[in-house]
C-alpha atoms as a PDB file:
ATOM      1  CA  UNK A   1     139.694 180.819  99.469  1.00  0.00           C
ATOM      2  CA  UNK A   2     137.499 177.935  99.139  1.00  0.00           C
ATOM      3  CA  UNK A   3     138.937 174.462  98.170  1.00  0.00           C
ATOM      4  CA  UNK A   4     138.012 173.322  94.891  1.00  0.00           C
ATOM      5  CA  UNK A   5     136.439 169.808  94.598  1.00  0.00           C
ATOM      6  CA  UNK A   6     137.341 167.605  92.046  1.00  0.00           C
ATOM      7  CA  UNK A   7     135.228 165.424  90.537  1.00  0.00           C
ATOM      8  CA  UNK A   8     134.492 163.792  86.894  1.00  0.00           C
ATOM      9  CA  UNK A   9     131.109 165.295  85.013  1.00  0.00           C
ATOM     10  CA  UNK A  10     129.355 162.993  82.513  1.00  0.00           C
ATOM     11  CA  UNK A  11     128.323 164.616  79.425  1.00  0.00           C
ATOM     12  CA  UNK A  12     124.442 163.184  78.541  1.00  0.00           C
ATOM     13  CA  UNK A  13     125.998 160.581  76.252  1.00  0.00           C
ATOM     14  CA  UNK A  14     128.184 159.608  78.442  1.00  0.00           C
ATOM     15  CA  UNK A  15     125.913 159.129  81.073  1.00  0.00           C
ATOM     16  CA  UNK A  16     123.598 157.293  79.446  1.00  0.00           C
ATOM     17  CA  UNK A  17     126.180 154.817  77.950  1.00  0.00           C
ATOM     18  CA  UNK A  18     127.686 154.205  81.603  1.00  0.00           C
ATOM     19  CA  UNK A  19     123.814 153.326  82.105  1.00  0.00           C
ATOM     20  CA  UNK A  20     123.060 151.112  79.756  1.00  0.00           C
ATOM     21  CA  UNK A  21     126.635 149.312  79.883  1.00  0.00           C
ATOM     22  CA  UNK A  22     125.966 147.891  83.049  1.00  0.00           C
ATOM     23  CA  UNK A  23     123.109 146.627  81.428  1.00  0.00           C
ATOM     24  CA  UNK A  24     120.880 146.828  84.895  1.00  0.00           C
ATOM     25  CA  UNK A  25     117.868 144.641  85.890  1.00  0.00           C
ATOM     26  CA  UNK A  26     117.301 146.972  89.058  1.00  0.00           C
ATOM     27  CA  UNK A  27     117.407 150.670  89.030  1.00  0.00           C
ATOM     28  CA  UNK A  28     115.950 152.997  91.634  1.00  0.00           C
ATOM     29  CA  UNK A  29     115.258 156.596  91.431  1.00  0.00           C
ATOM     30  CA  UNK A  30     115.173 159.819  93.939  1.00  0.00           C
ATOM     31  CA  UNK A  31     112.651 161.826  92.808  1.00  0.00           C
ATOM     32  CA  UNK A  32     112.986 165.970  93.894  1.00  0.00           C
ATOM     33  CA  UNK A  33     116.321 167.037  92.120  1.00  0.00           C
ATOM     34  CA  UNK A  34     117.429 164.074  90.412  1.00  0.00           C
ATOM     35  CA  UNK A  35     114.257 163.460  88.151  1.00  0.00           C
ATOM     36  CA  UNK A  36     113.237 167.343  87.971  1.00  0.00           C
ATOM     37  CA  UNK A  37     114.605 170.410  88.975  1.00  0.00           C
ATOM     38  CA  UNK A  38     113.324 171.926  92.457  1.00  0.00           C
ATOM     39  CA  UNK A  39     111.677 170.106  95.629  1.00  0.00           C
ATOM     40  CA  UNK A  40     108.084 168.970  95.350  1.00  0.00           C
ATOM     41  CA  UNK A  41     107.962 168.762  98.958  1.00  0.00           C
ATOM     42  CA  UNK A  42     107.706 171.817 100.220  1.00  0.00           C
ATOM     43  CA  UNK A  43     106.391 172.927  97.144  1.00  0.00           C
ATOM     44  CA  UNK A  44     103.577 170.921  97.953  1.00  0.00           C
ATOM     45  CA  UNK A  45     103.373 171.987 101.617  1.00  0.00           C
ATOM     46  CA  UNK A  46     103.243 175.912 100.497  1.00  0.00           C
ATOM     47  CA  UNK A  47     100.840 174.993  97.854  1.00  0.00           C
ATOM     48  CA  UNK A  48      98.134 173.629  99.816  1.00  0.00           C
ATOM     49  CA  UNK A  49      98.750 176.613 102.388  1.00  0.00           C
ATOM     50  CA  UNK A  50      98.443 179.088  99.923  1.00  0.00           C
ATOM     51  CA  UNK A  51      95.156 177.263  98.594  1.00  0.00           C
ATOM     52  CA  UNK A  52      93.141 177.173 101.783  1.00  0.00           C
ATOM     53  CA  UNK A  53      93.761 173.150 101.950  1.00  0.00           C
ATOM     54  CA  UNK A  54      94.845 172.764 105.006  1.00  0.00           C
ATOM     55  CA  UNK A  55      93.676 174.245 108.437  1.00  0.00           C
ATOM     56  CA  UNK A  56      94.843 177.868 109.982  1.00  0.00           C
ATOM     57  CA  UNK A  57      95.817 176.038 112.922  1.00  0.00           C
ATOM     58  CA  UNK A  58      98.028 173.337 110.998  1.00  0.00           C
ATOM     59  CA  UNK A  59      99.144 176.007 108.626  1.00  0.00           C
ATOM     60  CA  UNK A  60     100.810 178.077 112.085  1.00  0.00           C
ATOM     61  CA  UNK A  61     102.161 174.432 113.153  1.00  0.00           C
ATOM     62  CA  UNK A  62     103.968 173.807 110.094  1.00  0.00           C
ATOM     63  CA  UNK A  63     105.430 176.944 109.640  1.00  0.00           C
ATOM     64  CA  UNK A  64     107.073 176.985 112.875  1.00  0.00           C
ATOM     65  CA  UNK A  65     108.178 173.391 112.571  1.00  0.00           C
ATOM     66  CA  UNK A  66     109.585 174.159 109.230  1.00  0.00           C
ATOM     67  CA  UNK A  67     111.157 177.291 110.484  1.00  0.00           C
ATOM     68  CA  UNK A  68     113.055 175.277 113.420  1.00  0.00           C
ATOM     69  CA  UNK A  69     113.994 172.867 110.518  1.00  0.00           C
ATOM     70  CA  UNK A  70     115.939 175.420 108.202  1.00  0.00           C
ATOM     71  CA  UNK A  71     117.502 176.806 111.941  1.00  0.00           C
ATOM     72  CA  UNK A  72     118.405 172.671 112.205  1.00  0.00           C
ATOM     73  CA  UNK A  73     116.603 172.433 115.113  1.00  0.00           C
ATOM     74  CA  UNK A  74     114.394 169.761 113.563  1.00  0.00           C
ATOM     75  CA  UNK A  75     115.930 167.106 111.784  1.00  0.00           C
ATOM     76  CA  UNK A  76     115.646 165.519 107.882  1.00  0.00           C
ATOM     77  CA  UNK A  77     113.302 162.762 109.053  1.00  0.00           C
ATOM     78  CA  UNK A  78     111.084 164.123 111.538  1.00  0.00           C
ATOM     79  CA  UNK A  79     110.439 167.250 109.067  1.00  0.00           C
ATOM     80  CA  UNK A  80     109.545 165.250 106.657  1.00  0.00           C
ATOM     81  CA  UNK A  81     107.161 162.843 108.474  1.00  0.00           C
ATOM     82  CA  UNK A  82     104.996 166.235 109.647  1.00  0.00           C
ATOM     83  CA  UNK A  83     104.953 167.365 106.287  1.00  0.00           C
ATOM     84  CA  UNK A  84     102.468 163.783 105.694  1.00  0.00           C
ATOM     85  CA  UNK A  85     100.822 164.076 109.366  1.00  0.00           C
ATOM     86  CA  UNK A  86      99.353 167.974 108.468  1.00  0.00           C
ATOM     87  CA  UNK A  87      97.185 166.780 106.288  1.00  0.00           C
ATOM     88  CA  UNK A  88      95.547 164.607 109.009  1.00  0.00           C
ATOM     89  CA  UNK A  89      91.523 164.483 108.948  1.00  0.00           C
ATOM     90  CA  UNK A  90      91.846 165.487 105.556  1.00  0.00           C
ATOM     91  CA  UNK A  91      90.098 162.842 103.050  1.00  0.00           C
ATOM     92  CA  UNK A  92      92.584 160.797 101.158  1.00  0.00           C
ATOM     93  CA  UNK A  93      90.329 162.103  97.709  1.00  0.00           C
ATOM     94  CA  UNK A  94      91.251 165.533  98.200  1.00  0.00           C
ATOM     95  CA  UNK A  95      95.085 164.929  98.290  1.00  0.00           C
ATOM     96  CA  UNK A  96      94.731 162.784  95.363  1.00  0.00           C
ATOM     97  CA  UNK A  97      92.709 165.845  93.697  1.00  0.00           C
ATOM     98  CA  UNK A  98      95.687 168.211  95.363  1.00  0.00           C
ATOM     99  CA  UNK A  99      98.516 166.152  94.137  1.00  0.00           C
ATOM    100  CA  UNK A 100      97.311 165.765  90.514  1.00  0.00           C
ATOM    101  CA  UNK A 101      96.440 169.823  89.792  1.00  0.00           C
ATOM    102  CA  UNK A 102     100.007 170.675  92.124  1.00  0.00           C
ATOM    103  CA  UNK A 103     101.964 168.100  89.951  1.00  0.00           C
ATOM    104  CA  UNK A 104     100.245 169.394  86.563  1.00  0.00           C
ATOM    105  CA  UNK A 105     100.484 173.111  87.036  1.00  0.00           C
ATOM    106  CA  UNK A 106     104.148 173.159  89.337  1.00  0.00           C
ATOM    107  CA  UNK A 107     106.304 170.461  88.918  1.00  0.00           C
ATOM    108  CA  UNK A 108     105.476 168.578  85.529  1.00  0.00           C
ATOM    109  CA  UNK A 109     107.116 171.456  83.131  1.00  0.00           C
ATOM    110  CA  UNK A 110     110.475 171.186  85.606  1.00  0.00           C
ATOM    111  CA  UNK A 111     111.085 167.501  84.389  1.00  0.00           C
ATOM    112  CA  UNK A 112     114.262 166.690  83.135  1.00  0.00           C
ATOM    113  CA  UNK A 113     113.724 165.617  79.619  1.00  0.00           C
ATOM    114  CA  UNK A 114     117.300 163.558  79.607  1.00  0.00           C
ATOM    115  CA  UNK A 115     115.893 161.478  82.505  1.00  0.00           C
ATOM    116  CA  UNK A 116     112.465 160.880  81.230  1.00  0.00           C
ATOM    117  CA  UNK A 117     114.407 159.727  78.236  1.00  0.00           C
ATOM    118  CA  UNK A 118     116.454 156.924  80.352  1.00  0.00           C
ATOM    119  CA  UNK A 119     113.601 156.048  82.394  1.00  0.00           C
ATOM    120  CA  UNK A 120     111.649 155.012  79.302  1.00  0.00           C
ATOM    121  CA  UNK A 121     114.411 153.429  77.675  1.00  0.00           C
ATOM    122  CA  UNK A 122     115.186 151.567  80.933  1.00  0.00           C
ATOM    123  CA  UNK A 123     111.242 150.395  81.140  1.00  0.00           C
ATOM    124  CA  UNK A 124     111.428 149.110  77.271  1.00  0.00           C
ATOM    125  CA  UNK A 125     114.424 147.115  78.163  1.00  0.00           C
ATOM    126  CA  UNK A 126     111.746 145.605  80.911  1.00  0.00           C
ATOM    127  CA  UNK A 127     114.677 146.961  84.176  1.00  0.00           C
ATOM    128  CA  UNK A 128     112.919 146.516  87.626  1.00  0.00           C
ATOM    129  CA  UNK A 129     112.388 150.629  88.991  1.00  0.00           C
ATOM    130  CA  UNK A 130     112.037 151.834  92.028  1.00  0.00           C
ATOM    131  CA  UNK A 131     111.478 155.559  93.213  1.00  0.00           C
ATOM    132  CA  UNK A 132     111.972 156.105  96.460  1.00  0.00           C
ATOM    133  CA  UNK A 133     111.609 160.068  97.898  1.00  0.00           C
ATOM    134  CA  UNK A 134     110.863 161.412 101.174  1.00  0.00           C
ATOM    135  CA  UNK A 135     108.065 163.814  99.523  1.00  0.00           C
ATOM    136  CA  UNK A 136     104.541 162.416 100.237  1.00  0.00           C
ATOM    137  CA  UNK A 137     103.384 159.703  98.266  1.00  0.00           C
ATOM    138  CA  UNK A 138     100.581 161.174  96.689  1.00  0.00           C
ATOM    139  CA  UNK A 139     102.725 163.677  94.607  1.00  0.00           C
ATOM    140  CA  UNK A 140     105.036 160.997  93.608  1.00  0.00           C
ATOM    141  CA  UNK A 141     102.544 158.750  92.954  1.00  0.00           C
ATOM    142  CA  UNK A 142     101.354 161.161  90.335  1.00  0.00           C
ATOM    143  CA  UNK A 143     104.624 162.374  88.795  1.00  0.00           C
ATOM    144  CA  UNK A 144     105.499 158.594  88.701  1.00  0.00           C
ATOM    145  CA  UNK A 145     102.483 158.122  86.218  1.00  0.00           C
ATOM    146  CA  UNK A 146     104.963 160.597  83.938  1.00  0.00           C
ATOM    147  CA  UNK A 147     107.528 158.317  84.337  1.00  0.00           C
ATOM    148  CA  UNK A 148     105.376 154.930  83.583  1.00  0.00           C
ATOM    149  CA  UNK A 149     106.439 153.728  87.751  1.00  0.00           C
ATOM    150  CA  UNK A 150     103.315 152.311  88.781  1.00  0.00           C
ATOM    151  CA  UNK A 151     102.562 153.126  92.061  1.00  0.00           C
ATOM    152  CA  UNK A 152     103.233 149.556  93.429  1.00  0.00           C
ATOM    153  CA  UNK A 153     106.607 151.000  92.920  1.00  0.00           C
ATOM    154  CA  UNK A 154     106.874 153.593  94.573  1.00  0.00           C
ATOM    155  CA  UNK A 155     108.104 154.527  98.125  1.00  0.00           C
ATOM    156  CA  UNK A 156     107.412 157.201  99.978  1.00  0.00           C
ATOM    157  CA  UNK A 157     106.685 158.966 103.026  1.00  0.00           C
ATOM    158  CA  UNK A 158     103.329 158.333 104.064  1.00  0.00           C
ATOM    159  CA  UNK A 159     100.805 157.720 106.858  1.00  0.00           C
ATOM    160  CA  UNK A 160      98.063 155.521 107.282  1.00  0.00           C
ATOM    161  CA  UNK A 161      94.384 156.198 105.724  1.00  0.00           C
ATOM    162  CA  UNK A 162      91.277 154.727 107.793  1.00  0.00           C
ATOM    163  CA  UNK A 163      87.999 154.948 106.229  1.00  0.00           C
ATOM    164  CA  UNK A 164      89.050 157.381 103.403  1.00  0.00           C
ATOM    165  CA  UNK A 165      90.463 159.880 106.128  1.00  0.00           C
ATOM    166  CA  UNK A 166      94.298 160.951 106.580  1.00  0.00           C
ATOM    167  CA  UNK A 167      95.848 160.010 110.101  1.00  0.00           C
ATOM    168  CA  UNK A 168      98.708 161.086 111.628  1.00  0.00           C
ATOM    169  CA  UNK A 169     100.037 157.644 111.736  1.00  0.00           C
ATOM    170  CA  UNK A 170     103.107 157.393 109.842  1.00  0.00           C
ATOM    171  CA  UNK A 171     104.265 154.265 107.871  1.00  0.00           C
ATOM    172  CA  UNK A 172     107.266 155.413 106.389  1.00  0.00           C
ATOM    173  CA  UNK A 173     109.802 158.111 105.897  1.00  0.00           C
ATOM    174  CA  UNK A 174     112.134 157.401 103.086  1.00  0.00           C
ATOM    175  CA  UNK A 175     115.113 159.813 103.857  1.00  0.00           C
ATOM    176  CA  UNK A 176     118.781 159.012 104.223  1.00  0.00           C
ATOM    177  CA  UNK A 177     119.680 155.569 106.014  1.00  0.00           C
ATOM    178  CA  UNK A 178     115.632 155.141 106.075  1.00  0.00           C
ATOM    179  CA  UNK A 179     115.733 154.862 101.545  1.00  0.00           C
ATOM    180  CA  UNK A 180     117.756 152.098 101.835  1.00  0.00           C
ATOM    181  CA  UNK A 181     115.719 150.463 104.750  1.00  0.00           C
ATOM    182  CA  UNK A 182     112.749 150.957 102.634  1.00  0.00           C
ATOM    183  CA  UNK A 183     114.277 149.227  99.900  1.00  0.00           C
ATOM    184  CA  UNK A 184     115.456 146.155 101.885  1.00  0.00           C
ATOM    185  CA  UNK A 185     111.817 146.068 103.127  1.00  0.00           C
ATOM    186  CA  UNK A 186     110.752 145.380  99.458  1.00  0.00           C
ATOM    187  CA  UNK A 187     113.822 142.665  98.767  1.00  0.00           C
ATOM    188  CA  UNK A 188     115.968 145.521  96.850  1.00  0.00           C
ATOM    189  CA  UNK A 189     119.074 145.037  98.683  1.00  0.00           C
ATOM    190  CA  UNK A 190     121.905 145.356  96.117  1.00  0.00           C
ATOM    191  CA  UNK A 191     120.565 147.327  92.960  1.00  0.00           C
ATOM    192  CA  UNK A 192     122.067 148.121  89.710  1.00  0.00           C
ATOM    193  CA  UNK A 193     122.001 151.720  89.563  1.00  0.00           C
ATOM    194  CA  UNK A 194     120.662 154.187  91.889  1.00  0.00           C
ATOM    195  CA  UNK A 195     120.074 158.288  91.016  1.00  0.00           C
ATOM    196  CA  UNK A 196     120.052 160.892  93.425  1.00  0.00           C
ATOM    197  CA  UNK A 197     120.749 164.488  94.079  1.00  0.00           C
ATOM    198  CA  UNK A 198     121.436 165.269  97.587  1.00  0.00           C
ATOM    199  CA  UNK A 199     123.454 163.659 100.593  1.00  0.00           C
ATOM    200  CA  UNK A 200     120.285 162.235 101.747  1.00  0.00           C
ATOM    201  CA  UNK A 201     120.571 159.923  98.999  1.00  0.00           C
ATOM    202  CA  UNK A 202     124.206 158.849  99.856  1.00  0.00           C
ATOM    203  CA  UNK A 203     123.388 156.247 101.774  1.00  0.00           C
ATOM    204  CA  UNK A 204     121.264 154.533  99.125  1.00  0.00           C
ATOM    205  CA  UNK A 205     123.321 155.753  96.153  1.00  0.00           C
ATOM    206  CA  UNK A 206     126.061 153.819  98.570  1.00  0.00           C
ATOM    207  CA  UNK A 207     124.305 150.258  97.858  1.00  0.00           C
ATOM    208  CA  UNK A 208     124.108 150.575  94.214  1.00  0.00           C
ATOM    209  CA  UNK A 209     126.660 148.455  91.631  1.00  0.00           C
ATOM    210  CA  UNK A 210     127.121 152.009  90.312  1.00  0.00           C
ATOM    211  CA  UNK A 211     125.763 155.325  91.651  1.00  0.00           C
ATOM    212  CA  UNK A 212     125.068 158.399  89.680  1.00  0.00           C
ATOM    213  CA  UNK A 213     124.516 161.796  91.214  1.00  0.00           C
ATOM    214  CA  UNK A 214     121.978 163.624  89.349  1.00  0.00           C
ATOM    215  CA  UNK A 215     122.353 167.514  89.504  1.00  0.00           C
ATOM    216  CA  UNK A 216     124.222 167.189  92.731  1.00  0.00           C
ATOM    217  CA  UNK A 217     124.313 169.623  95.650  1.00  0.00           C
ATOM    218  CA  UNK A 218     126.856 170.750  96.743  1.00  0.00           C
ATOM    219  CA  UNK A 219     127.298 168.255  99.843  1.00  0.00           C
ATOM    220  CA  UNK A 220     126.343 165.532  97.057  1.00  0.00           C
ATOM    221  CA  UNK A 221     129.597 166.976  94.953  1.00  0.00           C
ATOM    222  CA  UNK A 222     132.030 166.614  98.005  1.00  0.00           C
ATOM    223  CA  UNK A 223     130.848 163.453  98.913  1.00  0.00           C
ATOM    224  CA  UNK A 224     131.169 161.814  95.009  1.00  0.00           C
ATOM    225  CA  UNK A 225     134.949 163.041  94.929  1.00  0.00           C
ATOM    226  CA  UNK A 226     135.323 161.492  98.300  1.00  0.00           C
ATOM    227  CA  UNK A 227     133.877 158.018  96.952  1.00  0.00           C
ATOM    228  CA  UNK A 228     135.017 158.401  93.243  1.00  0.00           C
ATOM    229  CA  UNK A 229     131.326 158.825  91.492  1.00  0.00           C
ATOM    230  CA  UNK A 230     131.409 161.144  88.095  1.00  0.00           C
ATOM    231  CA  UNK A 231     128.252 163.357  88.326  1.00  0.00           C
ATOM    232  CA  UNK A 232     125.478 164.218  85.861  1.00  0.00           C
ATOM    233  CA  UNK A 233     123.784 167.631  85.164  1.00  0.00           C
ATOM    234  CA  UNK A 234     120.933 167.839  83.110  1.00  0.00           C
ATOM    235  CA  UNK A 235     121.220 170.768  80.279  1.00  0.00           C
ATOM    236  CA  UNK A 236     118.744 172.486  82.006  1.00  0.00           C
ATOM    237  CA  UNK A 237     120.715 172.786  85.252  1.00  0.00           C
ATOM    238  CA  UNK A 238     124.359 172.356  84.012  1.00  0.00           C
ATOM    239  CA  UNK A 239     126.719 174.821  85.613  1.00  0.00           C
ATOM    240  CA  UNK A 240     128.244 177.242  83.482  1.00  0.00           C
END
């Protein structure tokens, strides 16, 4: 019989109250999970493959790196980073073009409306946001735009662009210990509030004055009744 975790949900009004009674001046986002429902990642990844984006020869060396990855034979971060490098030699335009009709016909009706909600009310009361995934930055870029995060704002992973062209050069992988590196690269070092939904958010939910677990996983659940953080599920996700 499995051992039953205890840990305190937040109703929506009481998780926005616990958010706005800190009254923060920094809050920083996850993105897949915590600010709609499913991952945008690999979404994104099958997407293009399915569409004839990307190459037949990067489409075979994805697969099988991705394959190794859900055997855990590749790990968070380096999965991740190739998930940026396969679209190398690929114009930057055409990911741009990618992101916006993948965000607009996959992702955008999965939004959570009750953090939409916060994230506006945060912005009006002028709080400093940050969102910080390990999903390439061109999707998050333009689900941010849904969120009023200007890109500026936003980190990522990503590689480096030279003359309009995708390389395989990466600049950053925001995933576990690497969110809150990213952060500290940008002088967030001790923020308000942080939102996340998965243990490779721990580490930056971790920094935060107060952290909030958005539609947790599992791991996410065991770790906030280990460190005493009361969850939040969105309506549309709430367990029964």
């Amino acid at each position: 019989m499995s051992e039953v975790v205890a840990v305190t949900r937040l109703s929506t009004q009481e998780f926005a109250g616990a958010v706005h009674a800190l009254s923060p001046k920094v809050a920083v986002f996850d993105c897949d999970g915590t600010l709609w429902s499913g991952d945008a990642g690999s979404g994104f990844m099958n997407w293009t493959i399915e569409t004839g984006l990307v190459s037949r020869e990067a489409t075979d060396w994805i697969d099988a790196r991705y394959r190794r990855y859900l055997r855990g034979e590749v790990s968070e971060v380096a999965i991740c980073g190739e998930m940026v490098q396969m679209y190398q030699r690929l114009r930057e335009e055409e990911m741009r073009r990618a992101a916006k009709t993948f965000f607009a016909s996959r992702i955008e009706r999965n939004i959570f409306p009750e953090m939409r909600a916060l994230v506006e009310e945060l912005r009006g009361g002028d709080v400093e946001i940050w969102a910080v995934s390990s999903t390439n930055n061109w999707v998050i870029e333009e689900g941010m735009q849904r969120f009023g995060i200007p890109a500026e704002r936003v980190l990522a992973a990503r590689v480096a662009v030279k003359d309009g062209v995708v390389t395989d050069t990466l600049l950053d992988v925001p995933t576990d210990e690497g969110k809150v590196a990213a952060l500290r690269r940008v002088g967030v070092t001790a923020p308000d509030a942080v939102f996340g939904n998965s243990v490779h958010d721990a580490a930056m939910l971790g920094i935060a004055r107060r952290a909030f677990p958005v539609n947790p996983t599992p791991g996410l659940v065991e770790r906030s009744a280990r460190e005493g953080w009361a969850v939040y599920y969105p309506g549309s996700v709430e367990p029964k």
